[in-house]
N, C-alpha and C. Protein backbone atom coordinates (compact mmCIF):
# COMPACT_ATOMS: atom_id res chain seq x y z
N UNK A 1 82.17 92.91 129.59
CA UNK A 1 80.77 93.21 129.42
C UNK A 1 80.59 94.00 128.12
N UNK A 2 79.83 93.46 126.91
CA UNK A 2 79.55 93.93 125.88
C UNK A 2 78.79 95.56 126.19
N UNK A 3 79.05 96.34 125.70
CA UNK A 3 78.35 98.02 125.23
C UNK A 3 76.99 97.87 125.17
N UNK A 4 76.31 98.68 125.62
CA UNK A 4 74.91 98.84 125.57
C UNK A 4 74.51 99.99 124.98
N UNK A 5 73.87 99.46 123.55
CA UNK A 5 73.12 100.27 122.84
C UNK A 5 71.58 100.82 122.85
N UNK A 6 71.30 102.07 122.70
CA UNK A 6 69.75 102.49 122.57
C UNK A 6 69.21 101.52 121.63
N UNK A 7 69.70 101.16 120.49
CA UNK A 7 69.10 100.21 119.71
C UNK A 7 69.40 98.75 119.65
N UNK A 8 68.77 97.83 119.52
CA UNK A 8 69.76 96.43 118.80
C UNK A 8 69.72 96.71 117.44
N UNK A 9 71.31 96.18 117.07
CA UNK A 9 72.00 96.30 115.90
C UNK A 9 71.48 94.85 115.47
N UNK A 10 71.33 94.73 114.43
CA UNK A 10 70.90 93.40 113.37
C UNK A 10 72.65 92.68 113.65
N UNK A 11 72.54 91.45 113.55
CA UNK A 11 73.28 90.11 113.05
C UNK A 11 74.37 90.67 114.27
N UNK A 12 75.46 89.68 114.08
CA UNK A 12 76.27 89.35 115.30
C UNK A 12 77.05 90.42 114.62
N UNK A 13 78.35 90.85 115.88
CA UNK A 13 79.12 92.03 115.62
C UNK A 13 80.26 91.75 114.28
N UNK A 14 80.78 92.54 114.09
CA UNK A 14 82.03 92.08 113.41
C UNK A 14 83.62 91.11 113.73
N UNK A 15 84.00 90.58 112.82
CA UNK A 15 84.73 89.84 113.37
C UNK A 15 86.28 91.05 113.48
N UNK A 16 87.00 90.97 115.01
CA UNK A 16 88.16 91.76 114.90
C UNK A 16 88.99 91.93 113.53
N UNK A 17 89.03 90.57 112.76
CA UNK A 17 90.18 90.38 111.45
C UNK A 17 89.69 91.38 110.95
N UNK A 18 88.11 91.45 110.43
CA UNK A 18 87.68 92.58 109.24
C UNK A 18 87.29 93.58 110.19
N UNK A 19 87.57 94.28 111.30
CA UNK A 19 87.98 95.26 111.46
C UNK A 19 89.11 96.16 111.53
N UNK A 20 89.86 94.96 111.36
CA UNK A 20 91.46 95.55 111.18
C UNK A 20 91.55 95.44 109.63
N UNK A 21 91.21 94.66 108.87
CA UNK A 21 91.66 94.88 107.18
C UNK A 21 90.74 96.36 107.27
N UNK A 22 89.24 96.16 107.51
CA UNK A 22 88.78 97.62 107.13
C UNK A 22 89.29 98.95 107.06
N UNK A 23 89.93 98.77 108.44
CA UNK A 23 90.59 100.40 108.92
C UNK A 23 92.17 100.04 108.13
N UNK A 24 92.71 99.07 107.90
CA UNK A 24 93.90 99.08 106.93
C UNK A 24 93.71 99.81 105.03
N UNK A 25 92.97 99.28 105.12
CA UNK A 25 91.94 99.51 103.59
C UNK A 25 91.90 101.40 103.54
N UNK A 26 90.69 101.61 104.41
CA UNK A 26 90.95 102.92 104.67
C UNK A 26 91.83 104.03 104.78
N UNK A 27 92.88 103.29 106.13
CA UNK A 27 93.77 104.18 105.98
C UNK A 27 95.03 104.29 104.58
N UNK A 28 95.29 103.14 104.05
CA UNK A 28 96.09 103.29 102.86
C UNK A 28 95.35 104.09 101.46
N UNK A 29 93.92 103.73 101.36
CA UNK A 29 93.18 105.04 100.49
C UNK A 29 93.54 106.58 101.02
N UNK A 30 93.48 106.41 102.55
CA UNK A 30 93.81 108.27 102.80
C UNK A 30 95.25 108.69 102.28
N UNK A 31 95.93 107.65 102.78
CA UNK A 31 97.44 108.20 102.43
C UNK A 31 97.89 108.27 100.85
N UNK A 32 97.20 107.14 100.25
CA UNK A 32 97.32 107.56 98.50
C UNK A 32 96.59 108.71 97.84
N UNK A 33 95.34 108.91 98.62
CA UNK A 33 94.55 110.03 98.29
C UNK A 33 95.72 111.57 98.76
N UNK A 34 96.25 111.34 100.08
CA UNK A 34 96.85 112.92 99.78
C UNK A 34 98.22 112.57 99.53
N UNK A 35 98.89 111.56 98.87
CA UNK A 35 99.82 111.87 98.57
C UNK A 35 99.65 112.18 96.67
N UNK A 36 98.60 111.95 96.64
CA UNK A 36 98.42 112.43 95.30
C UNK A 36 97.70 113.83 94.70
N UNK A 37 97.26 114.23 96.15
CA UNK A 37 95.94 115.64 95.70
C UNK A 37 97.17 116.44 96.55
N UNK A 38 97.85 116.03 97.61
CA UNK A 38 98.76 117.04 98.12
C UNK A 38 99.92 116.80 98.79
N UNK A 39 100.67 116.85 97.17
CA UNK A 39 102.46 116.53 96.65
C UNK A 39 103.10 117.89 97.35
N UNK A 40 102.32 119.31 97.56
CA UNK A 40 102.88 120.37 97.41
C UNK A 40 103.10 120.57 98.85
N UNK A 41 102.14 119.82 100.21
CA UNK A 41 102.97 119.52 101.18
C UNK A 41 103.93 118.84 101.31
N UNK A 42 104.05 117.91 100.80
CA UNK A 42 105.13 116.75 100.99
C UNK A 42 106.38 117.57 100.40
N UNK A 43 106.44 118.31 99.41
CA UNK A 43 107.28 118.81 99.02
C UNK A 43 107.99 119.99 99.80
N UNK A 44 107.03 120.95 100.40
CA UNK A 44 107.19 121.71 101.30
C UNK A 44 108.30 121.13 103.04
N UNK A 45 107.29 120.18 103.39
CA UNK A 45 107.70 118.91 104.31
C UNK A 45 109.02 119.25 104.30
N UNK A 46 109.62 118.37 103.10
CA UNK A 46 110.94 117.97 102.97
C UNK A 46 112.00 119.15 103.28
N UNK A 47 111.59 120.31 102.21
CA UNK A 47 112.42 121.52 102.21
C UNK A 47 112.89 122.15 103.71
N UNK A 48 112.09 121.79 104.75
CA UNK A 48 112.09 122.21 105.93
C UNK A 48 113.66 120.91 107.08
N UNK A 49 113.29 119.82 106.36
CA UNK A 49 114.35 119.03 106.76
C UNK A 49 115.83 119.49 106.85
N UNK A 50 116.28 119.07 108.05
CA UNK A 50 118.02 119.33 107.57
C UNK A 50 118.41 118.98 106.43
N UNK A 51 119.51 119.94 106.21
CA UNK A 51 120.18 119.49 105.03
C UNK A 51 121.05 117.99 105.14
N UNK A 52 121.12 117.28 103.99
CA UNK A 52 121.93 115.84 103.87
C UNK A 52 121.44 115.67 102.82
N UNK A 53 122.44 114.52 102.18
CA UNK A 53 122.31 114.00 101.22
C UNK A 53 121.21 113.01 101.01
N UNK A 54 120.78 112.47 101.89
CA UNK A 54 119.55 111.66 101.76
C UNK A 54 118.22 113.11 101.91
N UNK A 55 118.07 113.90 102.61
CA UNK A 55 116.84 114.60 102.43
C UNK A 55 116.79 115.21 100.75
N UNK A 56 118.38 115.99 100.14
CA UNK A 56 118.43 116.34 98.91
C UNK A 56 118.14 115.42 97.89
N UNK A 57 118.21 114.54 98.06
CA UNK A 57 117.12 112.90 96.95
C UNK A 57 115.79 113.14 97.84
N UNK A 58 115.48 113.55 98.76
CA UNK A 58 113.47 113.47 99.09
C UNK A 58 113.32 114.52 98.47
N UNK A 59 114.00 115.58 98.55
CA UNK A 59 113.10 116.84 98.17
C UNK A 59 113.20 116.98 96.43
N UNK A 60 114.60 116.79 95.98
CA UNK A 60 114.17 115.90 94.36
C UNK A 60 112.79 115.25 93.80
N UNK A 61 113.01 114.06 94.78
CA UNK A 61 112.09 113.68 93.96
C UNK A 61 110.58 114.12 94.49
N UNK A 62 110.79 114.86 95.77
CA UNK A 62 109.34 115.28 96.12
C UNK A 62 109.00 116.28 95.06
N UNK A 63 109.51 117.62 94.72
CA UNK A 63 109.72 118.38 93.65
C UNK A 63 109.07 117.56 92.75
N UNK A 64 109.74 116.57 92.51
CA UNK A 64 109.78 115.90 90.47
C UNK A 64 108.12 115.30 90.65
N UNK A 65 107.44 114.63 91.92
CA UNK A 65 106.25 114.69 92.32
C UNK A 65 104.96 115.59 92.33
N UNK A 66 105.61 116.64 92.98
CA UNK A 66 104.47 117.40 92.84
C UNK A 66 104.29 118.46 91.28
N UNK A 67 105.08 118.31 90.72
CA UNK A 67 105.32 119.42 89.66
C UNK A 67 104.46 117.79 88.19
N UNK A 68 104.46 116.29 88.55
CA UNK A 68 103.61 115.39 88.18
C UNK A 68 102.24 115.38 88.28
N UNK A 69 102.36 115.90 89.66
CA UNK A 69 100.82 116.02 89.71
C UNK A 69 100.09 116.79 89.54
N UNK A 70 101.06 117.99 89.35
CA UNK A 70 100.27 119.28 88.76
C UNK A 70 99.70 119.15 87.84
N UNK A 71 100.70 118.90 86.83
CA UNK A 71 100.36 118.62 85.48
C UNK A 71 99.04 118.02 84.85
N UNK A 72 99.19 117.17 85.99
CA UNK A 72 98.00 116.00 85.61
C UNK A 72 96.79 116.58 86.55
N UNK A 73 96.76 117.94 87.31
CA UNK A 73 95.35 118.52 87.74
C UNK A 73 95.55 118.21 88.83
N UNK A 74 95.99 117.48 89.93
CA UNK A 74 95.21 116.45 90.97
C UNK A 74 95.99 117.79 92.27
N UNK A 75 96.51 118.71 91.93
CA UNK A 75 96.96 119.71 93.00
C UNK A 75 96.07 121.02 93.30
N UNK A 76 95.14 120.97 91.69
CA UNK A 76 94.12 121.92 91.87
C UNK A 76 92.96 122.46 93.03
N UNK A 77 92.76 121.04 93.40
CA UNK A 77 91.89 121.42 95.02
C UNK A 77 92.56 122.19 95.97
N UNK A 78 93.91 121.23 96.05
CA UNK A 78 94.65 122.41 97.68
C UNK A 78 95.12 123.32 97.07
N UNK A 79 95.58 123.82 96.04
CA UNK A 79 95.94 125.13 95.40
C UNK A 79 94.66 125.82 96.10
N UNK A 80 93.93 125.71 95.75
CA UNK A 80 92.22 126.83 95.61
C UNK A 80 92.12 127.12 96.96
N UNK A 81 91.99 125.35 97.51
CA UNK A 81 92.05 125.92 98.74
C UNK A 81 92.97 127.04 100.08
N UNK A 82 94.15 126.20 99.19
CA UNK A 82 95.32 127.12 100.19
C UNK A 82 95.34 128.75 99.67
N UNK A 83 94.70 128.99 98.18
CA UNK A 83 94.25 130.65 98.19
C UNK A 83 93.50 131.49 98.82
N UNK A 84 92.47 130.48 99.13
CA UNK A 84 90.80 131.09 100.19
C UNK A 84 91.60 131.23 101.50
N UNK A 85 92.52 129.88 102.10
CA UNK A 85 93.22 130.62 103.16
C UNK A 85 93.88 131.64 103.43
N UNK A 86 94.40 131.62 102.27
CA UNK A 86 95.41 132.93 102.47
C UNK A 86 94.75 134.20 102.44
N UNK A 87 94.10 134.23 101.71
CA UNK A 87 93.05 135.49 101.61
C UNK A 87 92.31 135.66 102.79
N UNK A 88 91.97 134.38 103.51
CA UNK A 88 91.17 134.23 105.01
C UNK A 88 91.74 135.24 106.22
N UNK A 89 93.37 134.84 106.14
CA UNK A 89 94.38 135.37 106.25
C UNK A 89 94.20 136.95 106.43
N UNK A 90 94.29 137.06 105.04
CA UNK A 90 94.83 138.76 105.29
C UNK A 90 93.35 139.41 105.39
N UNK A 91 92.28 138.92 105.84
CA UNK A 91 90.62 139.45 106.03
C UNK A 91 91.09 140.03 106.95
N UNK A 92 90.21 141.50 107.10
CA UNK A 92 90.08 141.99 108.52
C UNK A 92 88.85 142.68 108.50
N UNK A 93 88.12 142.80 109.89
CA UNK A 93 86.87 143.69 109.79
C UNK A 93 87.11 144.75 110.05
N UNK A 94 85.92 145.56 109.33
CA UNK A 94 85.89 147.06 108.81
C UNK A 94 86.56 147.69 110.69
N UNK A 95 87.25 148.60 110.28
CA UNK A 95 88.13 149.31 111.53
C UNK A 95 89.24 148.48 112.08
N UNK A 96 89.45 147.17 111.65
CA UNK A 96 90.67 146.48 112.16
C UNK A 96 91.86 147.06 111.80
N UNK A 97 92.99 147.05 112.16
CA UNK A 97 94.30 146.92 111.46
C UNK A 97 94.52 145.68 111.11
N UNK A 98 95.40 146.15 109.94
CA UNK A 98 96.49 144.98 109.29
C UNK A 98 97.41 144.97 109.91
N UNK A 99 97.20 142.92 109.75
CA UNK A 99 98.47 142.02 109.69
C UNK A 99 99.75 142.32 109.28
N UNK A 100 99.17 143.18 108.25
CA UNK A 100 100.60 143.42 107.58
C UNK A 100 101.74 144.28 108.24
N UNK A 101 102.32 143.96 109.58
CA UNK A 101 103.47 145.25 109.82
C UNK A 101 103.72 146.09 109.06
N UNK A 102 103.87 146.18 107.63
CA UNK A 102 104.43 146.75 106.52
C UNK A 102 103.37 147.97 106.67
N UNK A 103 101.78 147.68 107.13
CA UNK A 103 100.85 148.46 106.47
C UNK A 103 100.40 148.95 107.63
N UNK A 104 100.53 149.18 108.79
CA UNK A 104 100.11 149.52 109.93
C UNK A 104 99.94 150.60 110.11
């Protein structure tokens, strides 16, 4: 039994094929989009892996990646952003204590 909408939608539904290229389409833009705006996870990622000789070639070339994309700007968004976090981070309201064990 087809879904029942508050409205009718114009023309017949979509065909399954181009809903699967669509969401294929999509999802390979997301994954090129952050593997290019954010190398500095992927790089992070890796470092966390056991050690081996195959992770020491990921984190190479994840490294040789993100230190590319710096260069070329495209790390500048999550930089900024991951500063506002961090700073989000160490916020506290007036009479709180600090996070900081060090400063307690």
């Amino acid at each position: 039994m087809p879904e029942q909408f508050p409205v009718d939608l114009p023309g017949a539904p979509p065909e399954p094929d181009h809903a699967f290229g669509w969401t294929a389409i999509i999802l390979c833009i997301a994954t090129l989009s952050l593997g290019l705006t954010n190398a500095a996870s992927i790089d992070s990622w890796g470092a966390d892996l056991p050690p081996s000789p195959l992770v020491a070639r990921f984190v190479d070339s994840a490294d040789r990646w993100r230190e590319s994309t710096d260069r070329a700007g495209l790390g500048a968004a999550r930089a900024t952003m991951h500063l506002i976090w961090k700073r989000m981070e160490k916020a506290r309201w007036p009479g709180q204590r600090s996070a900081d064990p060090d400063q307690r």
